[in-house]
C-alpha atoms as a PDB file:
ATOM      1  CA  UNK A   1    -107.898  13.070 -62.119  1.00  0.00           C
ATOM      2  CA  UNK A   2    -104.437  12.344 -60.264  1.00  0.00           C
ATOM      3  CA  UNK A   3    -101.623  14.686 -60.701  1.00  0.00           C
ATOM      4  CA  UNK A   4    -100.010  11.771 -62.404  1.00  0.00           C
ATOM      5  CA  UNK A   5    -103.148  11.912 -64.774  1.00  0.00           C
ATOM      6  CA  UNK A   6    -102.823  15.973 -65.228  1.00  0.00           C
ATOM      7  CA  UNK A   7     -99.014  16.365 -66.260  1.00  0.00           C
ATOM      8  CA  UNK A   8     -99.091  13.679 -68.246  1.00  0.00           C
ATOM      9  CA  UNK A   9    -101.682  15.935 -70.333  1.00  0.00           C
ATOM     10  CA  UNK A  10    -100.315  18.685 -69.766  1.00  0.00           C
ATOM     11  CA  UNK A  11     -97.021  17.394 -71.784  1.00  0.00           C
ATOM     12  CA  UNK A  12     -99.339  17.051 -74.748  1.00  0.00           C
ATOM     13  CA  UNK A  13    -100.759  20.425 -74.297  1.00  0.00           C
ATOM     14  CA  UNK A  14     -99.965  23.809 -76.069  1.00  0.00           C
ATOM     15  CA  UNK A  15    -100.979  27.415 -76.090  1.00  0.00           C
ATOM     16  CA  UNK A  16    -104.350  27.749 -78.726  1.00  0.00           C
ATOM     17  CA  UNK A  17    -102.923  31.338 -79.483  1.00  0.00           C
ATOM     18  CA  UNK A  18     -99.270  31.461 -79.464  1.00  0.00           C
ATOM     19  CA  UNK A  19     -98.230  27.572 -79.623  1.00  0.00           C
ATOM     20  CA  UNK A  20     -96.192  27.837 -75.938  1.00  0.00           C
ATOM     21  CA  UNK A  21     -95.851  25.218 -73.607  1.00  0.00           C
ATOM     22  CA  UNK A  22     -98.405  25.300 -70.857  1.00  0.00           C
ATOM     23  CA  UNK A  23     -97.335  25.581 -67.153  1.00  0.00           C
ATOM     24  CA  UNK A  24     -99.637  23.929 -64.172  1.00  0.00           C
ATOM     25  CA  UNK A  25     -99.119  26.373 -61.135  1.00  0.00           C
ATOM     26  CA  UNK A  26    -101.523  27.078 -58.534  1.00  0.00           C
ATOM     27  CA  UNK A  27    -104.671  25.115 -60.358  1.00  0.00           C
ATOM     28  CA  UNK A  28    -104.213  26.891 -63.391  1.00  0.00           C
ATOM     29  CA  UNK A  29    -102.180  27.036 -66.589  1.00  0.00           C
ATOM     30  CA  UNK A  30     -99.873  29.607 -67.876  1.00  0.00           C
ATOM     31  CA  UNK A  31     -98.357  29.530 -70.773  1.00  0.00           C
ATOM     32  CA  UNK A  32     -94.488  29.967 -71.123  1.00  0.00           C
ATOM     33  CA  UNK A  33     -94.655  32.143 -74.372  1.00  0.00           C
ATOM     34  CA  UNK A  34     -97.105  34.901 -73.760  1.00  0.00           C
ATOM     35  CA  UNK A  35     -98.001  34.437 -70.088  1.00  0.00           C
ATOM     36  CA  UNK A  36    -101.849  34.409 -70.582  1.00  0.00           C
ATOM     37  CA  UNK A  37    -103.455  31.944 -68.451  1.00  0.00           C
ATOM     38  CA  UNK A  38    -105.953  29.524 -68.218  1.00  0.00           C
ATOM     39  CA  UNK A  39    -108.236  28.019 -65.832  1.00  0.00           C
ATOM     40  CA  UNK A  40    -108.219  24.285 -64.951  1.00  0.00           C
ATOM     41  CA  UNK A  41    -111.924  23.067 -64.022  1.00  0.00           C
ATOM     42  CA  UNK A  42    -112.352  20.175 -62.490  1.00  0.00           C
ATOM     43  CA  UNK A  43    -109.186  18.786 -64.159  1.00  0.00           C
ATOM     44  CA  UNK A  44    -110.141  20.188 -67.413  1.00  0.00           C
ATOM     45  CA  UNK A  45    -108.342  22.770 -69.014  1.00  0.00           C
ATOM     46  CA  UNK A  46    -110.300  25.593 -70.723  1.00  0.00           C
ATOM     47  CA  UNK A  47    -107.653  26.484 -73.564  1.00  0.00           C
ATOM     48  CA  UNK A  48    -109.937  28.587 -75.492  1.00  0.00           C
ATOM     49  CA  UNK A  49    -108.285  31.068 -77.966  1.00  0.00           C
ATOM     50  CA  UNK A  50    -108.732  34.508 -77.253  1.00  0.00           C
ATOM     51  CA  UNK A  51    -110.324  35.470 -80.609  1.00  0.00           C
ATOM     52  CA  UNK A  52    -112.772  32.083 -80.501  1.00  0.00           C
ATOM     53  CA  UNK A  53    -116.450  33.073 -81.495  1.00  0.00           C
ATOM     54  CA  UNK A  54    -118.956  32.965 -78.376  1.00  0.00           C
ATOM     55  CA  UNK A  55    -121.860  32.936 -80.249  1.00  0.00           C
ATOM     56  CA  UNK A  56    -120.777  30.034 -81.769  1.00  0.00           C
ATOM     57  CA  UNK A  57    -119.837  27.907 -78.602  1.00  0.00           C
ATOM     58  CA  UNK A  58    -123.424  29.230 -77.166  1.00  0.00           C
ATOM     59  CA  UNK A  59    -124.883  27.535 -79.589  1.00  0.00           C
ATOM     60  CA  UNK A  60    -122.825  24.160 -79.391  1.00  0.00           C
ATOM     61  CA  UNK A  61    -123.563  24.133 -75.405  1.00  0.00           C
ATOM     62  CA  UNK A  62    -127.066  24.138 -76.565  1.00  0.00           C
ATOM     63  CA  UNK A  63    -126.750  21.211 -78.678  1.00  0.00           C
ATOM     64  CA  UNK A  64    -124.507  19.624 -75.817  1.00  0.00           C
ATOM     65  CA  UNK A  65    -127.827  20.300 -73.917  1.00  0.00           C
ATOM     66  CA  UNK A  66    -129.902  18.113 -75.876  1.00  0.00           C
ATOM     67  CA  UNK A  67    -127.109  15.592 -76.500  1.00  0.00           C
ATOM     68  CA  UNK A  68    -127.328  14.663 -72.672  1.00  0.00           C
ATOM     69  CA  UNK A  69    -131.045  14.303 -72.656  1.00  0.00           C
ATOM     70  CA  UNK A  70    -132.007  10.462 -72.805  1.00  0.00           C
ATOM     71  CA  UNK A  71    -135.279  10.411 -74.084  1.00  0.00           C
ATOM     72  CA  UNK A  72    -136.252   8.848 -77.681  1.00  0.00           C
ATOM     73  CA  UNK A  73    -138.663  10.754 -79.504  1.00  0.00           C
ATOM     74  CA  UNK A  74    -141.516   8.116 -80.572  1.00  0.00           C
ATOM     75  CA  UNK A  75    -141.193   6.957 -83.475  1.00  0.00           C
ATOM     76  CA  UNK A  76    -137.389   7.414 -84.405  1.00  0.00           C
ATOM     77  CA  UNK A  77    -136.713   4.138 -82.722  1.00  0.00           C
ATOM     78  CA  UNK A  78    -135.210   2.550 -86.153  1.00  0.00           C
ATOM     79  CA  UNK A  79    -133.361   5.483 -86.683  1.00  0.00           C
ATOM     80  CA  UNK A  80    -131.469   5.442 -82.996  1.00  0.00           C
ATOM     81  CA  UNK A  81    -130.577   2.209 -83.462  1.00  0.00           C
ATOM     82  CA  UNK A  82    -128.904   2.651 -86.763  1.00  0.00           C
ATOM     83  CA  UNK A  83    -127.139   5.752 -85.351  1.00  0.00           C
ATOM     84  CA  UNK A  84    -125.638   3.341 -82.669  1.00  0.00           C
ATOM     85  CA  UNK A  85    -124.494   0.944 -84.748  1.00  0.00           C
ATOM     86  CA  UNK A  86    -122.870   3.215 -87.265  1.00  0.00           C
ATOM     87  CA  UNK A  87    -120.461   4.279 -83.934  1.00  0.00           C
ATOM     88  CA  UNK A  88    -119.978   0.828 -82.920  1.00  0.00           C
ATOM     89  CA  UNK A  89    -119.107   0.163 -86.476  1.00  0.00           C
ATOM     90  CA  UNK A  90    -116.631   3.239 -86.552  1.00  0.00           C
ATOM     91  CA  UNK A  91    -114.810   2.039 -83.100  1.00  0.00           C
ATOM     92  CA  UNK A  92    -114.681  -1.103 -83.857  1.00  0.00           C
ATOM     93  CA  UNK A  93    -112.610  -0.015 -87.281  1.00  0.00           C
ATOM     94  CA  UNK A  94    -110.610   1.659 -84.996  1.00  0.00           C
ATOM     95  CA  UNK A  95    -109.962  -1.343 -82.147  1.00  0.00           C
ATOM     96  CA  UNK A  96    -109.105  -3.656 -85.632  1.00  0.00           C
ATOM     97  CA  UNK A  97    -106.358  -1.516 -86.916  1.00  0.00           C
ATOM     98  CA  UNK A  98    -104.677  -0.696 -83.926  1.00  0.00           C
ATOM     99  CA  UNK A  99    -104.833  -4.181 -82.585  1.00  0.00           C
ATOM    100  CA  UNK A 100    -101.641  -5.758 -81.959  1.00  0.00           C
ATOM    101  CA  UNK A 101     -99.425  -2.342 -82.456  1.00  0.00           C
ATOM    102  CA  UNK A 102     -98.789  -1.453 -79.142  1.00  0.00           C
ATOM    103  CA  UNK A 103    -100.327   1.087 -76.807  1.00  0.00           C
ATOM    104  CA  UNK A 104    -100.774   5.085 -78.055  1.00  0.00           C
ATOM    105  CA  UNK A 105    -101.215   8.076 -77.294  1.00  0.00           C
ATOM    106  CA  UNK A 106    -105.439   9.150 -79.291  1.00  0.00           C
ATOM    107  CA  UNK A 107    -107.026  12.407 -79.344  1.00  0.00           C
ATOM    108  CA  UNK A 108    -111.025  11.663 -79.556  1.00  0.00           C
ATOM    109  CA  UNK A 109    -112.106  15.395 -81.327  1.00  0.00           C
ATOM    110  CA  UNK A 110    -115.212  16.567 -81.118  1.00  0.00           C
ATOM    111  CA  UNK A 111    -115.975  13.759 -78.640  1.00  0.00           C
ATOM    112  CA  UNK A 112    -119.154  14.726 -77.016  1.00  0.00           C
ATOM    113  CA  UNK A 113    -120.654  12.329 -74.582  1.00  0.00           C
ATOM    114  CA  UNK A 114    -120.008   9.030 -77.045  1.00  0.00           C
ATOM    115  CA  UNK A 115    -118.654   6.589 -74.126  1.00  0.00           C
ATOM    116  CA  UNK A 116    -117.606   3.881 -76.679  1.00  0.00           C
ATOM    117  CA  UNK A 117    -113.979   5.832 -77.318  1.00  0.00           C
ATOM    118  CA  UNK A 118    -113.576   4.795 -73.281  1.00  0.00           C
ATOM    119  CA  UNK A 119    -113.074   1.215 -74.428  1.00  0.00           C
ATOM    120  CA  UNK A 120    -108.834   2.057 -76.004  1.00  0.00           C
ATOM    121  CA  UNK A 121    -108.818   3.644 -72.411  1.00  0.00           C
ATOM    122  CA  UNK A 122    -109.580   0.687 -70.792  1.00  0.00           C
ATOM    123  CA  UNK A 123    -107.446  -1.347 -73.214  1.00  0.00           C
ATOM    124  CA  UNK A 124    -104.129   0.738 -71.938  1.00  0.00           C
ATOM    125  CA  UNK A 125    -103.862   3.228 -74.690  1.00  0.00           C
ATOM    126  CA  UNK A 126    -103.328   7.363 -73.639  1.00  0.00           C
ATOM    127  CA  UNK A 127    -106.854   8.678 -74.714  1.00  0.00           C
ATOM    128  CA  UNK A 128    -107.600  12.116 -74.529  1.00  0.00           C
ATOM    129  CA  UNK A 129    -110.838  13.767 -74.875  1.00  0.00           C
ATOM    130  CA  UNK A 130    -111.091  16.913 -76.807  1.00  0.00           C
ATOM    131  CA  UNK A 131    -114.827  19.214 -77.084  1.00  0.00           C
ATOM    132  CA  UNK A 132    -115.739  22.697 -77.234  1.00  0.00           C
ATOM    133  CA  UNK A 133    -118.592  21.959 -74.528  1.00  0.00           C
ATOM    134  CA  UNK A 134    -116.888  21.778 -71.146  1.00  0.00           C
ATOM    135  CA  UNK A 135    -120.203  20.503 -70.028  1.00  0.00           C
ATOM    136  CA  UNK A 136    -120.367  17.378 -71.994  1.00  0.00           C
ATOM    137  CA  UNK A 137    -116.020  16.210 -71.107  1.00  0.00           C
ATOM    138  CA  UNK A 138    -117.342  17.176 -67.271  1.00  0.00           C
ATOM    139  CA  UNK A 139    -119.927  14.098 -67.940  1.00  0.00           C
ATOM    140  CA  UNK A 140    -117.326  11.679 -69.362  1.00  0.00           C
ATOM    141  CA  UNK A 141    -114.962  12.063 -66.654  1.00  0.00           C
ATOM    142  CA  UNK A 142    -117.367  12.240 -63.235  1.00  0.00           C
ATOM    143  CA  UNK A 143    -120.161   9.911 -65.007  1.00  0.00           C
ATOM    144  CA  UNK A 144    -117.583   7.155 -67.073  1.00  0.00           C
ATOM    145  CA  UNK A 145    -114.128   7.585 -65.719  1.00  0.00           C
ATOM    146  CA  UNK A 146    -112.326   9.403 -68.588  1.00  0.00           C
ATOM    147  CA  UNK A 147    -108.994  10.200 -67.755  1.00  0.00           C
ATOM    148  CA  UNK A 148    -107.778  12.998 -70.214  1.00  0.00           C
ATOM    149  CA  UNK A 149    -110.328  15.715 -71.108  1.00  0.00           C
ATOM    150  CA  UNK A 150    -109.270  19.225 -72.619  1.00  0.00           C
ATOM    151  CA  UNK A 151    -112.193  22.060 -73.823  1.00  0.00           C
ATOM    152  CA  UNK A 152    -111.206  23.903 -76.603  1.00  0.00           C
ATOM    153  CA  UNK A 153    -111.594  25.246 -80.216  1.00  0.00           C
ATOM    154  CA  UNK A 154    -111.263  22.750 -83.099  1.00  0.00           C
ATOM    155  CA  UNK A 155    -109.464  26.161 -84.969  1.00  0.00           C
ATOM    156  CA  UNK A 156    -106.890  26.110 -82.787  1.00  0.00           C
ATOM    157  CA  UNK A 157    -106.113  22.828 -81.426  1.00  0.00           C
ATOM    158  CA  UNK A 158    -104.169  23.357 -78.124  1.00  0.00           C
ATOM    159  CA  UNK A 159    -101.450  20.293 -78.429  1.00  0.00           C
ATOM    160  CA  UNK A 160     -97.967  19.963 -79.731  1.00  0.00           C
ATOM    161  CA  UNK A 161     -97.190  19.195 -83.362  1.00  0.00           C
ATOM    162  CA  UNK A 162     -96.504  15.922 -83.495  1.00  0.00           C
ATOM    163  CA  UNK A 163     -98.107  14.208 -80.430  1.00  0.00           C
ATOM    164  CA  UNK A 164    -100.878  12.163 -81.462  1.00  0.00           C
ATOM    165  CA  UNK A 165    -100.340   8.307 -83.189  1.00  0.00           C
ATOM    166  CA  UNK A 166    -104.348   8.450 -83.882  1.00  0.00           C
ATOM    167  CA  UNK A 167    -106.465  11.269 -84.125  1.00  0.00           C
ATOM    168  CA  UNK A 168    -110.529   9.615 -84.478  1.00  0.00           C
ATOM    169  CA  UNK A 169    -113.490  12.444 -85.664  1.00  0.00           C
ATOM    170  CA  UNK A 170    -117.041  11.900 -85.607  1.00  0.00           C
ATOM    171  CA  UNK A 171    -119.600  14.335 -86.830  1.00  0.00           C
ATOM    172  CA  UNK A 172    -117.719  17.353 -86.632  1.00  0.00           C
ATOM    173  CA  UNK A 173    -115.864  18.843 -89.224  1.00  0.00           C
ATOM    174  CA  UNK A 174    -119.588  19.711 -90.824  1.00  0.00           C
ATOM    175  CA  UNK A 175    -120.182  21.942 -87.914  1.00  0.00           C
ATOM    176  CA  UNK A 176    -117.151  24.077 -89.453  1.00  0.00           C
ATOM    177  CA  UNK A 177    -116.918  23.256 -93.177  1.00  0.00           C
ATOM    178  CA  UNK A 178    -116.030  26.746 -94.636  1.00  0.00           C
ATOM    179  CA  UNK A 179    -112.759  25.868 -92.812  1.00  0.00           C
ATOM    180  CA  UNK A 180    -112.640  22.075 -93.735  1.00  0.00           C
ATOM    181  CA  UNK A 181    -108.955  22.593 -95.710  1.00  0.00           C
ATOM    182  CA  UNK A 182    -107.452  25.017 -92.452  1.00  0.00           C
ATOM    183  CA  UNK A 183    -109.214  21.276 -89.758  1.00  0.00           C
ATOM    184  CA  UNK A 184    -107.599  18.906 -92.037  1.00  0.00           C
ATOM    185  CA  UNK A 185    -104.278  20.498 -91.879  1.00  0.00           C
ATOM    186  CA  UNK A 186    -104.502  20.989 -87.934  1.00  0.00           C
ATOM    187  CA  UNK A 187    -104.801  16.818 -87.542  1.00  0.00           C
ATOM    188  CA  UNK A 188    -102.039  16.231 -89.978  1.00  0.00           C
ATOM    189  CA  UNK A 189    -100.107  18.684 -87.664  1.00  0.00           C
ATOM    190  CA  UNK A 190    -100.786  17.089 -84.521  1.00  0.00           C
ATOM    191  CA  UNK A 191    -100.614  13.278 -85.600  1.00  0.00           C
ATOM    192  CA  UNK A 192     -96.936  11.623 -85.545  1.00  0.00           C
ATOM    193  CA  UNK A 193     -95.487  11.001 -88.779  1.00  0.00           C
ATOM    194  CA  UNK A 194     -97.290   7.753 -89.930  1.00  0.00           C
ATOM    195  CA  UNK A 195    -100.222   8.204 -87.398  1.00  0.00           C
ATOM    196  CA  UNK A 196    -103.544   6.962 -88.392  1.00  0.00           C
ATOM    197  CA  UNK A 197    -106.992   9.475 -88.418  1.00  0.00           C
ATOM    198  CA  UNK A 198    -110.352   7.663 -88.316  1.00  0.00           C
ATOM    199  CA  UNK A 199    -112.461  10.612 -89.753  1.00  0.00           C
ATOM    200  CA  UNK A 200    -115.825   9.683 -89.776  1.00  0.00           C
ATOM    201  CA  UNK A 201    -119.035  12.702 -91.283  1.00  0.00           C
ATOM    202  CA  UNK A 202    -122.288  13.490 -92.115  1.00  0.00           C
ATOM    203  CA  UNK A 203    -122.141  12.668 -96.650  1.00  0.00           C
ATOM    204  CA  UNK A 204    -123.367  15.390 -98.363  1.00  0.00           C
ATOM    205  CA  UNK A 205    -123.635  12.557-101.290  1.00  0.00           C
ATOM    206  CA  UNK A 206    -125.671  10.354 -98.924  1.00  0.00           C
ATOM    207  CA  UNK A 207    -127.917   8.025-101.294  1.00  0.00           C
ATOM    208  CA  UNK A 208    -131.043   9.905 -99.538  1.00  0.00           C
ATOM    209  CA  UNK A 209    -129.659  13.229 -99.089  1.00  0.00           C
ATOM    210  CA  UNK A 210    -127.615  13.971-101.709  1.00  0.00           C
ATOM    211  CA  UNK A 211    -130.483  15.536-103.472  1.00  0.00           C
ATOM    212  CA  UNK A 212    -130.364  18.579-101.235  1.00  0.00           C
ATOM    213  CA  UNK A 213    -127.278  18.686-100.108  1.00  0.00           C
ATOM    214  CA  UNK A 214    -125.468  18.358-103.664  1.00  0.00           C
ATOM    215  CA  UNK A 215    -128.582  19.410-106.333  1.00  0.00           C
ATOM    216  CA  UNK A 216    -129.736  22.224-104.197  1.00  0.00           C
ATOM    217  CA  UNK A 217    -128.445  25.936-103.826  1.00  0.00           C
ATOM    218  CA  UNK A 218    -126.712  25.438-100.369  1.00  0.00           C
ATOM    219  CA  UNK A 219    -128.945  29.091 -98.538  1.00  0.00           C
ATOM    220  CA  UNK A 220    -132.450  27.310-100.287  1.00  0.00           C
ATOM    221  CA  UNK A 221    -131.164  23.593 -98.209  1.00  0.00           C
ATOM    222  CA  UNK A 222    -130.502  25.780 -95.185  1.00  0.00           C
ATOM    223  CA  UNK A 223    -133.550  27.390 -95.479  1.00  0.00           C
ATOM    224  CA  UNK A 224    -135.963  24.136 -96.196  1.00  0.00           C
ATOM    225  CA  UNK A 225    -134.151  22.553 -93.367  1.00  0.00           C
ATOM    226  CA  UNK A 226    -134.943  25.729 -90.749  1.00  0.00           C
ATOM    227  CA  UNK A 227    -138.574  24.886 -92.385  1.00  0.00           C
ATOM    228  CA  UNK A 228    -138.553  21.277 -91.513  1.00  0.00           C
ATOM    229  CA  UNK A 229    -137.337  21.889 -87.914  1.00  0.00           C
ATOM    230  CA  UNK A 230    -139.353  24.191 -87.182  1.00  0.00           C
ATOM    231  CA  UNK A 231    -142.544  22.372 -88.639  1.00  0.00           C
ATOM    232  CA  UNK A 232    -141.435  19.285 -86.413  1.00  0.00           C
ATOM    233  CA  UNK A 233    -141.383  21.522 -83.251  1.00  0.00           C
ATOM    234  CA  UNK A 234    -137.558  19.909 -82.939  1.00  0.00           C
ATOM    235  CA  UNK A 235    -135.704  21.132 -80.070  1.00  0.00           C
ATOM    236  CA  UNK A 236    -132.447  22.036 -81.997  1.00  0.00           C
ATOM    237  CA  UNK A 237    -132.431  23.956 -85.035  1.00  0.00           C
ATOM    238  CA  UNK A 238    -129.083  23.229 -87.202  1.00  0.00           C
ATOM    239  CA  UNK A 239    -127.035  26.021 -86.671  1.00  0.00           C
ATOM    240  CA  UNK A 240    -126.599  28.186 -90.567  1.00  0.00           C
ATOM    241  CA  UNK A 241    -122.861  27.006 -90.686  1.00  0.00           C
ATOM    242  CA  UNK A 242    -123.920  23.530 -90.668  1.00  0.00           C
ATOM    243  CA  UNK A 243    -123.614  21.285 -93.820  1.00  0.00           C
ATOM    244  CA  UNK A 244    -122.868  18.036 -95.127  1.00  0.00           C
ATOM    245  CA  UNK A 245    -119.537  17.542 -95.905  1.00  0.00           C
ATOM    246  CA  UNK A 246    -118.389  15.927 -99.538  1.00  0.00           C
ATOM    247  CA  UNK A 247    -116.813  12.762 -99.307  1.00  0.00           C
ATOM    248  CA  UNK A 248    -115.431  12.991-102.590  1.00  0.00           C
ATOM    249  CA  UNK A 249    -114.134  16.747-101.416  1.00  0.00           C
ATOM    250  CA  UNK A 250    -112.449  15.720 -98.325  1.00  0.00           C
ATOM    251  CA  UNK A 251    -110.404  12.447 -99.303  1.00  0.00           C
ATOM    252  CA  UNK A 252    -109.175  15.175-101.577  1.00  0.00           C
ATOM    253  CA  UNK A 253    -108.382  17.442 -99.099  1.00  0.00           C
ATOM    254  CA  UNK A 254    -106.406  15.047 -96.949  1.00  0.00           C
ATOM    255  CA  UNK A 255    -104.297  14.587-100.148  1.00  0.00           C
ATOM    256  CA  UNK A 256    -103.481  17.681-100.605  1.00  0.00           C
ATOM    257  CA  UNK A 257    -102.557  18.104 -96.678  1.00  0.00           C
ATOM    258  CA  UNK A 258     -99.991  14.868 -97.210  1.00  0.00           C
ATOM    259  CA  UNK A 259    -101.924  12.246 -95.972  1.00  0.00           C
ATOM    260  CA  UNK A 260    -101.585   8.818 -97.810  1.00  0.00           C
ATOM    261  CA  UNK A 261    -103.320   5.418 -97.880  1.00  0.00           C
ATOM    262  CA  UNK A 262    -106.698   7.198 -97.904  1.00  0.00           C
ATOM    263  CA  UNK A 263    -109.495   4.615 -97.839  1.00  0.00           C
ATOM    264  CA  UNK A 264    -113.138   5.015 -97.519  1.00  0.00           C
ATOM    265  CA  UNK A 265    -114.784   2.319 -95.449  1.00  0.00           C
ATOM    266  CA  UNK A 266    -117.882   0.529 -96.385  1.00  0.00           C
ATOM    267  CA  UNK A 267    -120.328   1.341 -93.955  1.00  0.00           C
ATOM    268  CA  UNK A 268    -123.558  -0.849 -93.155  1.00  0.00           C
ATOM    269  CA  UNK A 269    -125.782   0.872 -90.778  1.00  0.00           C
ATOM    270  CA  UNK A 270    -127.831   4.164 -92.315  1.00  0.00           C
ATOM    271  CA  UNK A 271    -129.181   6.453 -89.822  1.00  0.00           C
ATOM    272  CA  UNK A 272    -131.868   9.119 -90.142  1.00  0.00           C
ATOM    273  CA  UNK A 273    -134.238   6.566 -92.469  1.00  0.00           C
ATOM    274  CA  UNK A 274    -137.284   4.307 -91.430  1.00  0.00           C
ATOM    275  CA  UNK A 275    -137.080   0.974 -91.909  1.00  0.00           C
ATOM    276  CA  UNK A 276    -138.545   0.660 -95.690  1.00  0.00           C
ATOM    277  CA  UNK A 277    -135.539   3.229 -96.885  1.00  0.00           C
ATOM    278  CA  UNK A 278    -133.449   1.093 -95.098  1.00  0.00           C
ATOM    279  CA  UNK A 279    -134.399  -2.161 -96.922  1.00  0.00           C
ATOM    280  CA  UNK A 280    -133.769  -0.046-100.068  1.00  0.00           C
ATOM    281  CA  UNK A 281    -130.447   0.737 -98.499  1.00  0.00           C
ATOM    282  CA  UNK A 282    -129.315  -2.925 -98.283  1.00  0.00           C
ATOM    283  CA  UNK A 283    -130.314  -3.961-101.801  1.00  0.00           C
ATOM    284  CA  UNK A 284    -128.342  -0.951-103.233  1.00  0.00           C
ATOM    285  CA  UNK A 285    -125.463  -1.400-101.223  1.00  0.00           C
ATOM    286  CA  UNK A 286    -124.738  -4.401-102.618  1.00  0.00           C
ATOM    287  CA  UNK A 287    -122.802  -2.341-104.639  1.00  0.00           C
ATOM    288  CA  UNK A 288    -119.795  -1.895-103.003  1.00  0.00           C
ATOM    289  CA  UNK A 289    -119.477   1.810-104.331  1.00  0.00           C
ATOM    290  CA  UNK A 290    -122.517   2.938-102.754  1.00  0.00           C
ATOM    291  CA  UNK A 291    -121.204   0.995 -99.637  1.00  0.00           C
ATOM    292  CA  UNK A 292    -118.422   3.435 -99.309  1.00  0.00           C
ATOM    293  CA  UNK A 293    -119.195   6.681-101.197  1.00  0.00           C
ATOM    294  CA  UNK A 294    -123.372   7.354-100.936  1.00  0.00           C
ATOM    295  CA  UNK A 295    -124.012   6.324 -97.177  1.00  0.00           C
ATOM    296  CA  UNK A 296    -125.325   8.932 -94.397  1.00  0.00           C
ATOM    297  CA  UNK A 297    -121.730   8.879 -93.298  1.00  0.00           C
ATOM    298  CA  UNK A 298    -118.532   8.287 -95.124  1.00  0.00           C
ATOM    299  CA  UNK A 299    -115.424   6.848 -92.947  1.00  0.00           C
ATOM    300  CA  UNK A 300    -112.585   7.520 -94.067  1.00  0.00           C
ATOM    301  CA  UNK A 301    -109.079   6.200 -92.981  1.00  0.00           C
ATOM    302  CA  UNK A 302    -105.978   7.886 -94.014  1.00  0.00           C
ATOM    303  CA  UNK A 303    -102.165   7.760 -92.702  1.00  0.00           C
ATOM    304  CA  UNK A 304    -100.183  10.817 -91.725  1.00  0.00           C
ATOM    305  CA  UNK A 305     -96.603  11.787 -93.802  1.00  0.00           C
ATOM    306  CA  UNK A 306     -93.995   9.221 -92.847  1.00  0.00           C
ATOM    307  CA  UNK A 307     -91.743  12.151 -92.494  1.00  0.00           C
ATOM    308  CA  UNK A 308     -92.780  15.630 -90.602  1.00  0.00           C
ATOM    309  CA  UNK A 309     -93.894  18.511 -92.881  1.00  0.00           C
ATOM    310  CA  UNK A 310     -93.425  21.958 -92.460  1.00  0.00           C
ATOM    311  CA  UNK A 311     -95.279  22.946 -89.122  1.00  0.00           C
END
C-alpha cells in the first residue's frame, strides 16, 4: 500500500468506540476524540472496539483457517461448484447495476478471501475491504493486490456516516443474527443517501432447509447440527450464534431502517445439495417465487434514504 493508498482510507475511517477521526502518525492511528490508538499492520488498520468479544473473533480466525485451505473434500464437488456460481451470480448483480454510473467509493463486509469483489477494483471504483480476520485481508492484499483493507468488528463499523455509495454482504449477518436490526442500521448509516447494498445470506426458508431452520425449535437445530458435524468428522463446527437468517424478516428490517426499492433477486445456483436435489431445484424454480424467496441464499437489493437520517 502507498501512502497515497493509506490516507485515502484513512479519510473514510472512524473511531469503532467513540466515532473520532483517526490520525496516521508514526505507523499507527490515533484517534482525535479519545486518543486511544491503534496499530497499522502491514497497511491494515486493526480498529477493534475495546469491548469486542475475543472469544468470538477466536473462533472466526478459526474458520478464516479453513477458509484458506484449498482442498475439496471428495465428493462435494457439485456442491463447490454451485457455491461459486452463486458469488459470480451475486457480483455480477453488482457489476450490472453500477454499470455506467460512474466510479464509487464500496465497502466489501465480511469479505473474507472471495477475490471476485477485486474485479470493481480493477474497473476504477474505491473498494475497500472490511473482515474481522486480519489474517484473511493480509491474503487479499500480498496474494491479489487489494488496495484498501481495514480489520474490525461488524458492531461497530469504524467509517464515517455517510461514506459509502455501495455497501455488498455475503454470508455474514447470520454469524451475528441476535443483532440483525442494530447490522442493518450500521449500513444504512454508512451508505450515502441513495447508495445501493447488495446483501446477499444463508435463507433460513431455503426450499431444503427451511424445515429445520423455520419448523424446528432453534437450541434442538443447533444441537442436530453439532450432531451432524461432528458425525462427519468436519473440521469446523458452526459456532452456537450461527443461524439462518429470514428472508422474509430482513427485507423487513431494511424497511424499517429507511431503506427503499427493496428487491429480492432470483437466484439460480443452490449450494450445499447433490446433483438430484438440484434437478428438483430447477423444476421448482420455475416458479419465480421460489426463485427469489426459498433458495439457499436470498439476495436482496435495497437503496439507502435519499435524504440523511438521524445518525
Amino acid at each position: 500500500m502507498t501512502n497515497s493508498d493509506l490516507n485515502d482510507l484513512v479519510r473514510l475511517l472512524a473511531c469503532p468506540d467513540c466515532g473520532g477521526d483517526p490520525l496516521f502518525s508514526d505507523g499507527e492511528l490515533r484517534c482525535s476524540g479519545c486518543s486511544r490508538s491503534y496499530e497499522v499492520k502491514d497497511g491494515i488498520p486493526l480498529l477493534y472496539p475495546k469491548g469486542m468479544n475475543r472469544e468470538h473473533l477466536a473462533e472466526e480466525e478459526k474458520l478464516g483457517g479453513i477458509m484458506q485451505q484449498t482442498e475439496i473434500e471428495p465428493g462435494t464437488e457439485f456442491s463447490e461448484e454451485q457455491w461459486k456460481r452463486s458469488k459470480d451470480e451475486f457480483w455480477g448483480q453488482v457489476r450490472e447495476r453500477l454499470g455506467g454510473s460512474g466510479l464509487k467509493i464500496i465497502l466489501n463486509v465480511g469479505c473474507g478471501i472471495d477475490t471476485r469483489a477485486l474485479e470493481l477494483q480493477e474497473m476504477g471504483h474505491t473498494l475497500v475491504s472490511f473482515d474481522l480476520v486480519y489474517s484473511l485481508l493480509e491474503s487479499l492484499k500480498t496474494g491479489h493486490g487489494a488496495k484498501h483493507c481495514t480489520a474490525g468488528d461488524l458492531l461497530h463499523l469504524p467509517f464515517k456516516s455517510g461514506s459509502f455509495d455501495c455497501l455488498c454482504c455475503i454470508d455474514l449477518i447470520h454469524h451475528e443474527i441476535e443483532h440483525t436490526p442494530e447490522i442493518l442500521a450500521t449500513f444504512e448509516r454508512v451508505l450515502k443517501p441513495g447508495g445501493l447494498l447488495f446483501l446477499e445470506d444463508i435463507n433460513a426458508w431455503g426450499l431444503f432447509q427451511f424445515y429445520k431452520s423455520i419448523l424446528l425449535p432453534r437450541p434442538v437445530h443447533r444441537t442436530l447440527r453439532s450432531l451432524y458435524h461432528v458425525l462427519k468428522g468436519s473440521p469446523y463446527r458452526p459456532a452456537d450464534y450461527e443461524f439462518p437468517t429470514s428472508v422474509f424478516k430482513t427485507m423487513r428490517l431494511l424497511e424499517r431502517v429507511g431503506f427503499a426499492e427493496i428487491d429480492a433477486v432470483p437466484q439460480r445456483a443452490y449450494p450445499n445439495i447433490g446433483g438430484i436435489g438440484y434437478r428438483i431445484y430447477e423444476v421448482l424454480s420455475r416458479v419465480q417465487h421460489i426463485k427469489r424467496y426459498h433458495n439457499y441464499h436470498y439476495m436482496i437489493v435495497a437503496v439507502a434514504p435519499k435524504t440523511a437520517m438521524q445518525r
